[in-house]
C-alpha atoms as a PDB file:
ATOM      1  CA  UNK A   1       0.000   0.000   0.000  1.00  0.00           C
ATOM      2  CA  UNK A   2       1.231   3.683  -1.433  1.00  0.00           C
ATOM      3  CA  UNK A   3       0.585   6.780   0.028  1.00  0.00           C
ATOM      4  CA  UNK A   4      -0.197   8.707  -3.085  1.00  0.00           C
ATOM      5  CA  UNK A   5      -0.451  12.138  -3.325  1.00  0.00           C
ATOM      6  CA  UNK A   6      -2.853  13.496  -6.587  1.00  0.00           C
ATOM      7  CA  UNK A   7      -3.153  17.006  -7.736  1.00  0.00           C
ATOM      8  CA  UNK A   8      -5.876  17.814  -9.703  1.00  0.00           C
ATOM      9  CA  UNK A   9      -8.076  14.803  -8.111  1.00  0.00           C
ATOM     10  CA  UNK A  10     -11.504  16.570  -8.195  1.00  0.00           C
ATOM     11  CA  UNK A  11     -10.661  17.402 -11.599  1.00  0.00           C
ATOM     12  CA  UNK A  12     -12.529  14.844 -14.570  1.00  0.00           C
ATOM     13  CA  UNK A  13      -9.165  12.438 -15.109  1.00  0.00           C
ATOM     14  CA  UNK A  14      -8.117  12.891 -11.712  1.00  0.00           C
ATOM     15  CA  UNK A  15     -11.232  11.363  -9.777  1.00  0.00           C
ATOM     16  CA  UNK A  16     -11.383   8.565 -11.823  1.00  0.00           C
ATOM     17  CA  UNK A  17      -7.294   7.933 -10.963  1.00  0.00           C
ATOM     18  CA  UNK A  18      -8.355   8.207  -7.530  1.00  0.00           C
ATOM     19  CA  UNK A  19     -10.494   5.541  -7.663  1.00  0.00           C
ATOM     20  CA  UNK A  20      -8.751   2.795  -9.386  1.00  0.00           C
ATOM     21  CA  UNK A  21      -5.602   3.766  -6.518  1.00  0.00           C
ATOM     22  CA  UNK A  22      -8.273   3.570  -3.990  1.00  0.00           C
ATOM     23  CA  UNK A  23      -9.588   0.300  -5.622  1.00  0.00           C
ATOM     24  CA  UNK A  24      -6.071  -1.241  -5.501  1.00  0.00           C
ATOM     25  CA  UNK A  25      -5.466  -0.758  -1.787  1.00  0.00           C
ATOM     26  CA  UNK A  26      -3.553   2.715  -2.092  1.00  0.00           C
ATOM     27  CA  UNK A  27      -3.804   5.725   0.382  1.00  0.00           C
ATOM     28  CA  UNK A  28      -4.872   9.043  -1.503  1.00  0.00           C
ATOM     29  CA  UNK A  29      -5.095  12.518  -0.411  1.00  0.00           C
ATOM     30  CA  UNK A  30      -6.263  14.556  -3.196  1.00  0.00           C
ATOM     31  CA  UNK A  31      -4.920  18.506  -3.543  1.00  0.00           C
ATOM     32  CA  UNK A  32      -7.417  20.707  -5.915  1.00  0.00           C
ATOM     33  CA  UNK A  33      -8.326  24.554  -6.501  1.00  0.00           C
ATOM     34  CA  UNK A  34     -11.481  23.711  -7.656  1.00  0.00           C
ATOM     35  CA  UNK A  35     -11.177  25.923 -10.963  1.00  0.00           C
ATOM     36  CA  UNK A  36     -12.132  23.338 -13.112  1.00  0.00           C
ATOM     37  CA  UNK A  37     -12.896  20.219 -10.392  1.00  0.00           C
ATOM     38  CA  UNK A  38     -15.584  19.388  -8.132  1.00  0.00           C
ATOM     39  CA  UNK A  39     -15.670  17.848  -4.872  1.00  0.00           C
ATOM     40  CA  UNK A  40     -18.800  15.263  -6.484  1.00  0.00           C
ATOM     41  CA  UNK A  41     -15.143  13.966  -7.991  1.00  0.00           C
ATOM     42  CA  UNK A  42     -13.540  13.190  -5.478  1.00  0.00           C
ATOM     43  CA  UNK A  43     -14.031   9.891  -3.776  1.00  0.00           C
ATOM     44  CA  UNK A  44     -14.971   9.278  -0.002  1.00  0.00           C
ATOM     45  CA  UNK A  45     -12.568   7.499   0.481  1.00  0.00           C
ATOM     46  CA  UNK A  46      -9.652   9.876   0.011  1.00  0.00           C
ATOM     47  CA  UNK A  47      -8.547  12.830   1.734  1.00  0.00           C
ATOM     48  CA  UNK A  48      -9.613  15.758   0.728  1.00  0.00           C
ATOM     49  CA  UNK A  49      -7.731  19.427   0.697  1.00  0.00           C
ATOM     50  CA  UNK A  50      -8.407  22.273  -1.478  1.00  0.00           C
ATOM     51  CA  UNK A  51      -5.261  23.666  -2.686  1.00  0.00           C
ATOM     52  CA  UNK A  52      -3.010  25.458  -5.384  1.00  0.00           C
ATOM     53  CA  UNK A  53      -0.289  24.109  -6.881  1.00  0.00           C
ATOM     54  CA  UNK A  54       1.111  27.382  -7.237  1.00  0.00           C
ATOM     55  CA  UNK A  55       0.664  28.179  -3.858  1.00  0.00           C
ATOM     56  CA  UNK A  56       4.093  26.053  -1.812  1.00  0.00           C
ATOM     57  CA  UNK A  57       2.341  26.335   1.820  1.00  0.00           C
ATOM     58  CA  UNK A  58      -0.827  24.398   0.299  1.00  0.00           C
ATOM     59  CA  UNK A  59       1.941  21.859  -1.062  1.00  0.00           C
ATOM     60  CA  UNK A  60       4.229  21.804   1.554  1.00  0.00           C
ATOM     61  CA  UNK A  61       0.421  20.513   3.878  1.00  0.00           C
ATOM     62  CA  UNK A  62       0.237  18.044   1.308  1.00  0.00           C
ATOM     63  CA  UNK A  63       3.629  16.334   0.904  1.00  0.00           C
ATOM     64  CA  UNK A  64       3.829  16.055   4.893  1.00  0.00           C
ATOM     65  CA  UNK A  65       0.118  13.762   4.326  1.00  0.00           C
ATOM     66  CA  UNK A  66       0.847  10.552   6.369  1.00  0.00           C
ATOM     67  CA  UNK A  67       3.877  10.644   7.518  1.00  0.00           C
ATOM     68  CA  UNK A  68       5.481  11.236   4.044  1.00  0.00           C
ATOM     69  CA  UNK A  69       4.169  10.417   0.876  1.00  0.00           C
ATOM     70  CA  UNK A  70       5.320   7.645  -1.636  1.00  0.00           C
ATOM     71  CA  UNK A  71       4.472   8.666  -5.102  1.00  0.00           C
ATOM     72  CA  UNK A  72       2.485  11.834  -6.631  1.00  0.00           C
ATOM     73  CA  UNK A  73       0.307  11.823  -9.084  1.00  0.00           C
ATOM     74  CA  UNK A  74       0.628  15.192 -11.037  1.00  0.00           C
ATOM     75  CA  UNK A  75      -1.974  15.901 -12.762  1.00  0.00           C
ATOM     76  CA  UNK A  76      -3.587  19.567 -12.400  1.00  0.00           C
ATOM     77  CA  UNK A  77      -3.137  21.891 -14.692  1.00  0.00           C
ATOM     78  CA  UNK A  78      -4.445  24.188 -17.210  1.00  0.00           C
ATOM     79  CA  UNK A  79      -5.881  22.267 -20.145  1.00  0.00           C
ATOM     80  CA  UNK A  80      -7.329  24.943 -22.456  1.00  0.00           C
ATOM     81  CA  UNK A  81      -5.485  26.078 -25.464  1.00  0.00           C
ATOM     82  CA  UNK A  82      -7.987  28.959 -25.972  1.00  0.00           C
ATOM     83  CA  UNK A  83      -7.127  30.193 -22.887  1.00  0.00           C
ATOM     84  CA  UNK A  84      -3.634  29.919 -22.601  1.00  0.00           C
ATOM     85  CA  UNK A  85      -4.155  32.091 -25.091  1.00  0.00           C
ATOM     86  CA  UNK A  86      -6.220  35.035 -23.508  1.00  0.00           C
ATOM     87  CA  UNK A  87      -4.270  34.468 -20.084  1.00  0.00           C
ATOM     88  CA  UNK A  88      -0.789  33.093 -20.807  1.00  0.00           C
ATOM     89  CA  UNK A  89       0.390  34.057 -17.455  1.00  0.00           C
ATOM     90  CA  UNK A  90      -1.778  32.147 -15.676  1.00  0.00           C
ATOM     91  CA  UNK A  91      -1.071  28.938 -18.052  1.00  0.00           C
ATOM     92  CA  UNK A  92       2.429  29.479 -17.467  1.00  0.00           C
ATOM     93  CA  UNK A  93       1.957  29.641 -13.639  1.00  0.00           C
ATOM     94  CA  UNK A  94      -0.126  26.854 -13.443  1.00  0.00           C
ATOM     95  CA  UNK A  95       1.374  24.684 -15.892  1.00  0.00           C
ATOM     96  CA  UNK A  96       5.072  25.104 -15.811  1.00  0.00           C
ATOM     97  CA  UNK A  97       5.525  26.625 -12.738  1.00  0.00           C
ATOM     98  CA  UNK A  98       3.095  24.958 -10.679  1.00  0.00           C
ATOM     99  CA  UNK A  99       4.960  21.328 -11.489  1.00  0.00           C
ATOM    100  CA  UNK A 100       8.454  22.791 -10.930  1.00  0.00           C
ATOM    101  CA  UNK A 101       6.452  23.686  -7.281  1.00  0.00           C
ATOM    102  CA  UNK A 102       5.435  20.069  -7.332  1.00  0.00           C
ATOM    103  CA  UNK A 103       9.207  18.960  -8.209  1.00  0.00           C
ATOM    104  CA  UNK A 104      10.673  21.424  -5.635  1.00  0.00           C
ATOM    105  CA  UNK A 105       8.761  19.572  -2.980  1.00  0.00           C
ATOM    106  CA  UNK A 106       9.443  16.164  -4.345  1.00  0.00           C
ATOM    107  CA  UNK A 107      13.014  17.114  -3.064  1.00  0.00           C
ATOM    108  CA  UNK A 108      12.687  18.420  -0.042  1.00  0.00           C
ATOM    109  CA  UNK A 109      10.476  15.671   1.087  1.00  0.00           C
ATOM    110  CA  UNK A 110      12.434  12.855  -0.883  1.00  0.00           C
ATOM    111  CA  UNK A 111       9.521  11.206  -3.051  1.00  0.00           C
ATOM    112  CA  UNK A 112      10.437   8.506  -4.816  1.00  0.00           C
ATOM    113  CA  UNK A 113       7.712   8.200  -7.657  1.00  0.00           C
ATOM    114  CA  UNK A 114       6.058  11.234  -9.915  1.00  0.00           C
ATOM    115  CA  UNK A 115       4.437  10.541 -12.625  1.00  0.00           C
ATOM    116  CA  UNK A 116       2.768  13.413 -14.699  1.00  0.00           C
ATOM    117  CA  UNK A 117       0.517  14.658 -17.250  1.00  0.00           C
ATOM    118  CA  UNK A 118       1.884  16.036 -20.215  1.00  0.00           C
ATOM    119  CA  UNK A 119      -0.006  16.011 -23.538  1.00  0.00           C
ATOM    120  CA  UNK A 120      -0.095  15.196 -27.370  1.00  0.00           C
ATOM    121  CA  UNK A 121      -0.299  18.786 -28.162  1.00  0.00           C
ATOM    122  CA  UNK A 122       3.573  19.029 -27.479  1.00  0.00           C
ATOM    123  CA  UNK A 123       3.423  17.232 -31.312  1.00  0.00           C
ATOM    124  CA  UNK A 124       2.625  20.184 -33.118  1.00  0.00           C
ATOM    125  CA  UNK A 125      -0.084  20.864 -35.965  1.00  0.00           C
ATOM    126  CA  UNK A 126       0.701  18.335 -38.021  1.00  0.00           C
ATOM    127  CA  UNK A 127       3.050  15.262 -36.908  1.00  0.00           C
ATOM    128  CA  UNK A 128       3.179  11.683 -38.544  1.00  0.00           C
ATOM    129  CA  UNK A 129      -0.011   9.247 -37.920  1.00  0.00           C
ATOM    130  CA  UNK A 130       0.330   7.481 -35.652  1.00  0.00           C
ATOM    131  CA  UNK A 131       2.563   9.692 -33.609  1.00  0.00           C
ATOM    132  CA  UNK A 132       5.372   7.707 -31.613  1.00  0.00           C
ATOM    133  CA  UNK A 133       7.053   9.123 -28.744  1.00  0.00           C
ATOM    134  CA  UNK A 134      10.218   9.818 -30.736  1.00  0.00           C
ATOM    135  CA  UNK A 135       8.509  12.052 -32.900  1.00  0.00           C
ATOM    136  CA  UNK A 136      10.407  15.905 -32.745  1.00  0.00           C
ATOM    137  CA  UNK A 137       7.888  17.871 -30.563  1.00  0.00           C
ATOM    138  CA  UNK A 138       6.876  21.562 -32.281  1.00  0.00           C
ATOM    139  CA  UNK A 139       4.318  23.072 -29.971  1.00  0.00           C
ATOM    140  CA  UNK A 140       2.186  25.339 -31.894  1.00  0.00           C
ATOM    141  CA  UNK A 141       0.288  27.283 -28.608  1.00  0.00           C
ATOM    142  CA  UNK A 142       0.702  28.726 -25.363  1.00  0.00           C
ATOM    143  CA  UNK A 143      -0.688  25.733 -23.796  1.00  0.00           C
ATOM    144  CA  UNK A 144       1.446  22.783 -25.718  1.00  0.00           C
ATOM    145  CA  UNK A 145       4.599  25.011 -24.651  1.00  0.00           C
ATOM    146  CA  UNK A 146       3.609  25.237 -20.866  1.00  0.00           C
ATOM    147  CA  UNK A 147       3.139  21.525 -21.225  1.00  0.00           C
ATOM    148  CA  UNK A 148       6.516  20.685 -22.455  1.00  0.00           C
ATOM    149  CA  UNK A 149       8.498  23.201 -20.643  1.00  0.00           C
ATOM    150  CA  UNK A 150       7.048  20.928 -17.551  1.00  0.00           C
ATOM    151  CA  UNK A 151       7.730  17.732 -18.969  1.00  0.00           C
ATOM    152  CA  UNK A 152      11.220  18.897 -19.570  1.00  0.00           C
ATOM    153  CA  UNK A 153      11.540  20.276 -15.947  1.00  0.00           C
ATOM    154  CA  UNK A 154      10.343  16.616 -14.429  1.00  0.00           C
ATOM    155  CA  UNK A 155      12.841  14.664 -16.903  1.00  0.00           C
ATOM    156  CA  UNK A 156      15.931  17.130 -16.206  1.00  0.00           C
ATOM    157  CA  UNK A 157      15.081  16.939 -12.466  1.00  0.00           C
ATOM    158  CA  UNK A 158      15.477  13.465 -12.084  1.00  0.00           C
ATOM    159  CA  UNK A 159      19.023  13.676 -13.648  1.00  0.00           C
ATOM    160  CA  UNK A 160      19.988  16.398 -11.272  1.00  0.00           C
ATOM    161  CA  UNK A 161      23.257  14.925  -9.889  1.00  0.00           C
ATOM    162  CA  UNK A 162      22.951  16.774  -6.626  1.00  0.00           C
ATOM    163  CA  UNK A 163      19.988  14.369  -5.895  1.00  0.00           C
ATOM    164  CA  UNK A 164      21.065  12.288  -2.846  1.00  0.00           C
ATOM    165  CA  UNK A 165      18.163   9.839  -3.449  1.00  0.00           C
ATOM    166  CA  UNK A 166      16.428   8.063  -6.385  1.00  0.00           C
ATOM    167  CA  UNK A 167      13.394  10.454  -7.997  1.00  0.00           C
ATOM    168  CA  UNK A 168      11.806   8.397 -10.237  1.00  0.00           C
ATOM    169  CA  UNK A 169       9.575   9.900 -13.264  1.00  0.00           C
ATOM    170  CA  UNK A 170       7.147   8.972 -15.926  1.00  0.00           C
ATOM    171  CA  UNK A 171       5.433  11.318 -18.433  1.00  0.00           C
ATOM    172  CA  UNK A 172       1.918  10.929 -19.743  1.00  0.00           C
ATOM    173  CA  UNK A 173       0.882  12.310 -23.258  1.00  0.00           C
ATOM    174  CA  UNK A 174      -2.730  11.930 -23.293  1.00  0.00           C
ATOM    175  CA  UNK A 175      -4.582  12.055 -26.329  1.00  0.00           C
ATOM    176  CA  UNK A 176      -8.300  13.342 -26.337  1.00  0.00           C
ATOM    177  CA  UNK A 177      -9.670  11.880 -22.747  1.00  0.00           C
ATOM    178  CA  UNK A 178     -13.105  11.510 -22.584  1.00  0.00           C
ATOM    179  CA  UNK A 179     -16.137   9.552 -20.543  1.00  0.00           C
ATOM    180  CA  UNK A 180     -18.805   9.915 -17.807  1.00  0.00           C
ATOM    181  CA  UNK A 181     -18.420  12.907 -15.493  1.00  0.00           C
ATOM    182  CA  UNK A 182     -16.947  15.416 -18.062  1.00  0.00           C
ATOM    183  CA  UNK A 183     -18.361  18.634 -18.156  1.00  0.00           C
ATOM    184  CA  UNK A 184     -21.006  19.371 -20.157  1.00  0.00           C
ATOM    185  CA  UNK A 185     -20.848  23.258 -19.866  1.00  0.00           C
ATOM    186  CA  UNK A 186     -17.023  23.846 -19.905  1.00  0.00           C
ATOM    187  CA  UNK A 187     -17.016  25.304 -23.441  1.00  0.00           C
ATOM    188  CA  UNK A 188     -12.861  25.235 -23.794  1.00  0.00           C
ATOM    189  CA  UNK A 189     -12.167  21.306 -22.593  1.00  0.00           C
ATOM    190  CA  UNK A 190     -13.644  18.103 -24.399  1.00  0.00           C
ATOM    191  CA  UNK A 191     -14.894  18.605 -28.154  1.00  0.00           C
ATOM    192  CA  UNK A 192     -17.034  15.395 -27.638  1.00  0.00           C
ATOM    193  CA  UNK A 193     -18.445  16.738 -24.447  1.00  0.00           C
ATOM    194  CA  UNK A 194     -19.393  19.919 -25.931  1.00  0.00           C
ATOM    195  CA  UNK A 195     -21.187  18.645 -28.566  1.00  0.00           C
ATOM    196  CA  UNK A 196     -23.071  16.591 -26.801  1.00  0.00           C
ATOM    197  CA  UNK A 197     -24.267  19.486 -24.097  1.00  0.00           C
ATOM    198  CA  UNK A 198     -24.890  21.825 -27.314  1.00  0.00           C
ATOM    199  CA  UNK A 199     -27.755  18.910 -28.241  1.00  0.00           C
ATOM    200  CA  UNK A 200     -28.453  18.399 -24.401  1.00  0.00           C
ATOM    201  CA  UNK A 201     -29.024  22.270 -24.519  1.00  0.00           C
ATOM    202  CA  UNK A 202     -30.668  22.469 -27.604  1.00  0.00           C
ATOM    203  CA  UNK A 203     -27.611  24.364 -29.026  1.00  0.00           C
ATOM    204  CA  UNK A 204     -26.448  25.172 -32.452  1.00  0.00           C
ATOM    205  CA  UNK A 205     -23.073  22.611 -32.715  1.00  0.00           C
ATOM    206  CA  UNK A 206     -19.979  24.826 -33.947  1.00  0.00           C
ATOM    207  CA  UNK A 207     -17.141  23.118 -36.018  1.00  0.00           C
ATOM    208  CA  UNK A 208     -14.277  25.129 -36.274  1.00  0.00           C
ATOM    209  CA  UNK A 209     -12.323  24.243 -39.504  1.00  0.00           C
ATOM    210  CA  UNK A 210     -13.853  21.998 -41.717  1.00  0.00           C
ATOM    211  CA  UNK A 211     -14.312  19.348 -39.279  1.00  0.00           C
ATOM    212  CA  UNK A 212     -11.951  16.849 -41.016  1.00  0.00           C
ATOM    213  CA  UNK A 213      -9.297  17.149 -38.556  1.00  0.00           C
ATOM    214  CA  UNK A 214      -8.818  13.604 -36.210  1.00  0.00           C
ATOM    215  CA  UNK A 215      -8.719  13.148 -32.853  1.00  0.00           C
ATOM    216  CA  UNK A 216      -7.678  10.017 -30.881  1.00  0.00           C
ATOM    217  CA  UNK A 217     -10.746   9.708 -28.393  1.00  0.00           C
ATOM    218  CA  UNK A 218      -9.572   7.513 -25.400  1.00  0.00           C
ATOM    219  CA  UNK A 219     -12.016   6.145 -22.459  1.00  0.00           C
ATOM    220  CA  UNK A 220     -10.733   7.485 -18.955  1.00  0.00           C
ATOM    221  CA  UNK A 221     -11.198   4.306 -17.529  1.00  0.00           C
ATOM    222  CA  UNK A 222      -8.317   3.183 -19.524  1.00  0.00           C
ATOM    223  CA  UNK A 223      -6.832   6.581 -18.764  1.00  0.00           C
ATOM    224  CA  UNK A 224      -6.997   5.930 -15.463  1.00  0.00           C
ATOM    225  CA  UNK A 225      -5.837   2.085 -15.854  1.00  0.00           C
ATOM    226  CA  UNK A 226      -2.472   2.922 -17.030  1.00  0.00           C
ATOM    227  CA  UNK A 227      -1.768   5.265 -14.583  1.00  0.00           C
ATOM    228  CA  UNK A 228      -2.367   3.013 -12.037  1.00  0.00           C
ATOM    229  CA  UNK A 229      -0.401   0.251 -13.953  1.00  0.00           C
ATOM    230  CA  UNK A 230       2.787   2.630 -14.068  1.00  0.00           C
ATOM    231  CA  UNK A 231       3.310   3.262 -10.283  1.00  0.00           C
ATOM    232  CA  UNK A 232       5.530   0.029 -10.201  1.00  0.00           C
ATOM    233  CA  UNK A 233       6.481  -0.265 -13.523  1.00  0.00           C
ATOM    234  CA  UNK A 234      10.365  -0.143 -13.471  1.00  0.00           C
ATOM    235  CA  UNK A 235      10.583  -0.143 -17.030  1.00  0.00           C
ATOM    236  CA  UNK A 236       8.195   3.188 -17.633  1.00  0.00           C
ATOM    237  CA  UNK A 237      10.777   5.150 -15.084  1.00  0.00           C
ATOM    238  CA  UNK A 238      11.920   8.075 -17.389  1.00  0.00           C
ATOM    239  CA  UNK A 239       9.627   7.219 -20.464  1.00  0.00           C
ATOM    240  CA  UNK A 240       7.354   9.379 -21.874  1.00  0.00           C
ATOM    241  CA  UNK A 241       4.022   7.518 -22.944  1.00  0.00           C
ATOM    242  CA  UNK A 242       1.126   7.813 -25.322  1.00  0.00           C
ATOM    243  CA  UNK A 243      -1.870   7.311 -24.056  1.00  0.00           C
ATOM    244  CA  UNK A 244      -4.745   7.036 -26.688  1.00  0.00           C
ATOM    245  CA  UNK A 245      -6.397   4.478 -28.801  1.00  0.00           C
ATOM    246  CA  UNK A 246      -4.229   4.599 -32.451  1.00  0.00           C
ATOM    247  CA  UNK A 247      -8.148   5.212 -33.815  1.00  0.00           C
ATOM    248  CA  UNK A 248      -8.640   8.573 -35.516  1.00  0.00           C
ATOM    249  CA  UNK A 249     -11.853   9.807 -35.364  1.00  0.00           C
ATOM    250  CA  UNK A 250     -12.868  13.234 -37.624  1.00  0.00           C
ATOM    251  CA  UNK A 251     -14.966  15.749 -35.825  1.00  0.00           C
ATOM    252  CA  UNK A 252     -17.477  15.471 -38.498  1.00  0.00           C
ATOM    253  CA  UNK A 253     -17.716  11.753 -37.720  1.00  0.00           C
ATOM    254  CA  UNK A 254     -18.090  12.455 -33.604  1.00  0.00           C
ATOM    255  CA  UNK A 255     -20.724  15.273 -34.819  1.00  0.00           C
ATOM    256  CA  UNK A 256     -22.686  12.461 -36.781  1.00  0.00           C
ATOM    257  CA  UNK A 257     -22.456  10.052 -33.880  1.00  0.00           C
ATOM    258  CA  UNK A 258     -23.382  12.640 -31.380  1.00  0.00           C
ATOM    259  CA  UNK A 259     -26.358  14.144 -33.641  1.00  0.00           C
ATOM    260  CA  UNK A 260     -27.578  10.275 -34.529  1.00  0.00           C
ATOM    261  CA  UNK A 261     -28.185   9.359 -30.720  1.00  0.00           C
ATOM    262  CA  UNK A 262     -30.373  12.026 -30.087  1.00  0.00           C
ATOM    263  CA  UNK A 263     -32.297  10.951 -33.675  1.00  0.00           C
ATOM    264  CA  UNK A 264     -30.834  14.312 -36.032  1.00  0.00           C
ATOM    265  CA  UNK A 265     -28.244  14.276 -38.734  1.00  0.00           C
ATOM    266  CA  UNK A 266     -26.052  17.445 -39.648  1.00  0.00           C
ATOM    267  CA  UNK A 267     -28.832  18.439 -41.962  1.00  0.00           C
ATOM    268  CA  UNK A 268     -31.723  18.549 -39.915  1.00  0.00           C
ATOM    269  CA  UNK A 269     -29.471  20.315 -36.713  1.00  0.00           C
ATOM    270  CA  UNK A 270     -27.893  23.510 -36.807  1.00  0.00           C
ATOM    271  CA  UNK A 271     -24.486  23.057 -37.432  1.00  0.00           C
ATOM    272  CA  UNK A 272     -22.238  25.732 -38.070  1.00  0.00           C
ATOM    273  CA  UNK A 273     -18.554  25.798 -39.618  1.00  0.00           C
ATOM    274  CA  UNK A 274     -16.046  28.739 -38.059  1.00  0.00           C
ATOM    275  CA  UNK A 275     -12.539  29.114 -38.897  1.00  0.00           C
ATOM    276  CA  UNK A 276     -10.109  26.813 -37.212  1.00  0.00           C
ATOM    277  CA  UNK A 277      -8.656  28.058 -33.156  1.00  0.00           C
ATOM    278  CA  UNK A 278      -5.063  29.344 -33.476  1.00  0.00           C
ATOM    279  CA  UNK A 279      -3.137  26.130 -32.006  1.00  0.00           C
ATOM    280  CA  UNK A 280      -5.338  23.383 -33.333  1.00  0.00           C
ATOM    281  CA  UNK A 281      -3.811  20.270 -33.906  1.00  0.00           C
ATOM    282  CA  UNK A 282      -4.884  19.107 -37.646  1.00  0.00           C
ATOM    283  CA  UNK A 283      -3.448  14.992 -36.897  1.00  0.00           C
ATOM    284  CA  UNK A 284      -4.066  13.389 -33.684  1.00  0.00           C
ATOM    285  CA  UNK A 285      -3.241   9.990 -34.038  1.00  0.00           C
ATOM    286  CA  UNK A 286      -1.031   8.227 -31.068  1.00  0.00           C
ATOM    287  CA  UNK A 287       1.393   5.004 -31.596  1.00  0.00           C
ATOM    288  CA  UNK A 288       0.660   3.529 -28.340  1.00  0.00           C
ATOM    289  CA  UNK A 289       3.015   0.367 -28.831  1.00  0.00           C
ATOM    290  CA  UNK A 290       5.468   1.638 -26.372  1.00  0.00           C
ATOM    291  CA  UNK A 291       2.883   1.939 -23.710  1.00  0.00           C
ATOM    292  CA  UNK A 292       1.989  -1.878 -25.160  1.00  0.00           C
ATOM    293  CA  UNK A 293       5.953  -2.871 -24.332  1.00  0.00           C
ATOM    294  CA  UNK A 294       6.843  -0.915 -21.147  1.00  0.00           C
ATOM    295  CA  UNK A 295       3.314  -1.414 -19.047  1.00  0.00           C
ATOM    296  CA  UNK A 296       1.411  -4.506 -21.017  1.00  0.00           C
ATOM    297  CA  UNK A 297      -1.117  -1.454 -21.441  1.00  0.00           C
ATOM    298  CA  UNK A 298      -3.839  -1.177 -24.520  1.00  0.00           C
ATOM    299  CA  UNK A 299      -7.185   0.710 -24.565  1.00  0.00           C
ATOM    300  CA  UNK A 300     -10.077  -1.539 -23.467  1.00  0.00           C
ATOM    301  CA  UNK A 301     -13.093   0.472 -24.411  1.00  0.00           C
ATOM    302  CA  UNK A 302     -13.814   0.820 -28.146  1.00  0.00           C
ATOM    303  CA  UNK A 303     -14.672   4.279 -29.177  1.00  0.00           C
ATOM    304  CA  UNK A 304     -18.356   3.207 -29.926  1.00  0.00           C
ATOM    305  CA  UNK A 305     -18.850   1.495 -26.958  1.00  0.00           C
ATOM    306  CA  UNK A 306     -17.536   4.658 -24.719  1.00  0.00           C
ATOM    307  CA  UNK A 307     -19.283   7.319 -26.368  1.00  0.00           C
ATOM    308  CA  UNK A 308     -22.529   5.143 -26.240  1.00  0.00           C
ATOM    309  CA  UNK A 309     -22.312   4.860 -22.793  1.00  0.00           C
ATOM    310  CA  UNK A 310     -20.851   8.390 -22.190  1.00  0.00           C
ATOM    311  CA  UNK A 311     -23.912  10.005 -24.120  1.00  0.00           C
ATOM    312  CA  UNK A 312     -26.286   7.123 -21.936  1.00  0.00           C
ATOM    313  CA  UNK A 313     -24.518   9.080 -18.823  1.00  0.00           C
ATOM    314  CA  UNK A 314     -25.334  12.785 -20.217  1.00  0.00           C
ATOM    315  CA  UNK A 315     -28.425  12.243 -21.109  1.00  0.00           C
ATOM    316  CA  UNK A 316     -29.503  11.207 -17.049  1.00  0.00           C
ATOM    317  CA  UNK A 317     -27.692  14.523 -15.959  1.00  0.00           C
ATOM    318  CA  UNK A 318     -30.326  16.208 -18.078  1.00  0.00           C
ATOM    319  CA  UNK A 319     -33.286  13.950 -17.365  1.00  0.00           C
ATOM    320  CA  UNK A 320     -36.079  16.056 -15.735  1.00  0.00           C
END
């Protein structure tokens, strides 16, 4: 049994992590601002403390949770590329500076474990698909640069050779999460969510571009699965790791498969076309064979099957 530390655990990925480490025996106190999270998230089980990364008192609470802590799971953050955008301080605070916070304290409490959440935008607009982990990284926003400034910050940290113990370190690139419990009314996080509160809402669905850009939707169950899989995987220690599906899917195609549960089509909803977001990926395709070799991880839930169920979910948050 772990004593696991998780920021960002009322957060959508987070409380499902929480969960599966509760499920498996662990000990988890969960640190969140509540910007994005909720405390519905967060499990009874865990411990609960509302917190900033940012903010080194909150951590320094945190890290001291037990008696010491074993292994953190980073995962809070700033997720929105739209917003980096119109606040690019904050995204840098949060983002970058809030995990060299986290890494700061991983020293001066001597944690063993971190494992944290990067993501696929570090790629760039257009990369090869499927996009292995060796591919060169060319963020094209705000939000993919916070991102891999971070990622850097955990890999060069566990080189430092003033380090007088072992900090071990895995990064997550997570493709396009989604599931029960995502918000259906944050308008910047979750294409698939969002369309599916636009119908909810009665809504006119936007498409920005012209909707033939993929995305590699991935179930947070098995999100959550591989985190959990990684705390003791030797082999994953300074790896960075795809985590998606390998399945493209357009956003015209998740606009028809949102649109045909709720009995419509693109041509009998309102569906309007806008230009493309400055720092949309065009590709989003992940090679997820090294997360195959180094954890014996693959995706479980077929995109179908997920979204099914996801839109079964969405449409009981709404029932009256």
């Amino acid at each position: 049994m772990a004593r696991i530390l998780v920021t960002g655990g009322a957060g959508f990925i987070g409380g499902y992590v929480c969960e599966l480490l509760l499920a498996r025996g662990h000990q988890v106190l969960v640190l969140d601002n509540e910007s994005t999270g909720t405390k519905t998230n967060v499990p009874s089980e865990a411990v609960y403390r509302v917190g900033d990364v940012r903010d080194s008192g909150a951590l320094d609470g945190a890290f001291a949770f037990g008696g010491g802590l074993d292994a953190v799971y980073h995962i809070a953050g700033q997720a929105s590329i739209r917003l980096s955008y119109s606040d690019p301080a904050a995204d840098l605070g949060v983002n970058t500076m809030g995990t060299v916070n986290v890494l700061q304290a991983c020293i001066k409490y001597r944690v063993p474990r971190l494992l944290f959440a990067s993501s696929m935008t570090v790629y760039g607009a257009e990369p090869p698909a499927p996009t292995p982990e060796t591919t060169d990284t060319k963020p094209i926003s705000y939000y993919a640069i916070t991102k891999l400034a971070a990622e850097h910050y955990v890999m060069a940290t566990a080189l430092r050779p003033d380090l007088d113990f072992d900090l071990r370190v895995t990064a997550f690139r997570m493709f396009n999460v989604y599931g029960p419990r995502q918000s259906l009314t944050n308008a910047y996080q979750g294409v698939f969510a969002i369309f599916v509160g636009n119908v909810l809402r009665g809504e006119p669905i936007t498409i920005y571009s012209d909707g033939e850009q993929s995305r590699d939707f991935v179930h947070v169950r098995d999100v959550a699965r591989a985190w959990g899989d990684a705390l003791d995987a030797q082999d994953s220690v300074g790896q960075v790791i795809n985590i998606g599906t390998g399945v493209p899917t357009s956003v015209n195609t998740l606009a028809d498969t949102v649109l045909a549960a709720f009995g419509h089509t693109r041509e009998s909803y309102p569906v309007q076309y806008r230009p493309a977001h400055a720092g949309d990926m065009r590709v989003s395709r992940a090679d997820i064979q090294r997360a195959a070799n180094l954890l014996n991880w693959k995706p479980m839930i077929p995109v179908t099957e997920g979204m099914t169920e996801t839109i079964a979910w969405a449409k009981g948050q709404f029932a009256p």
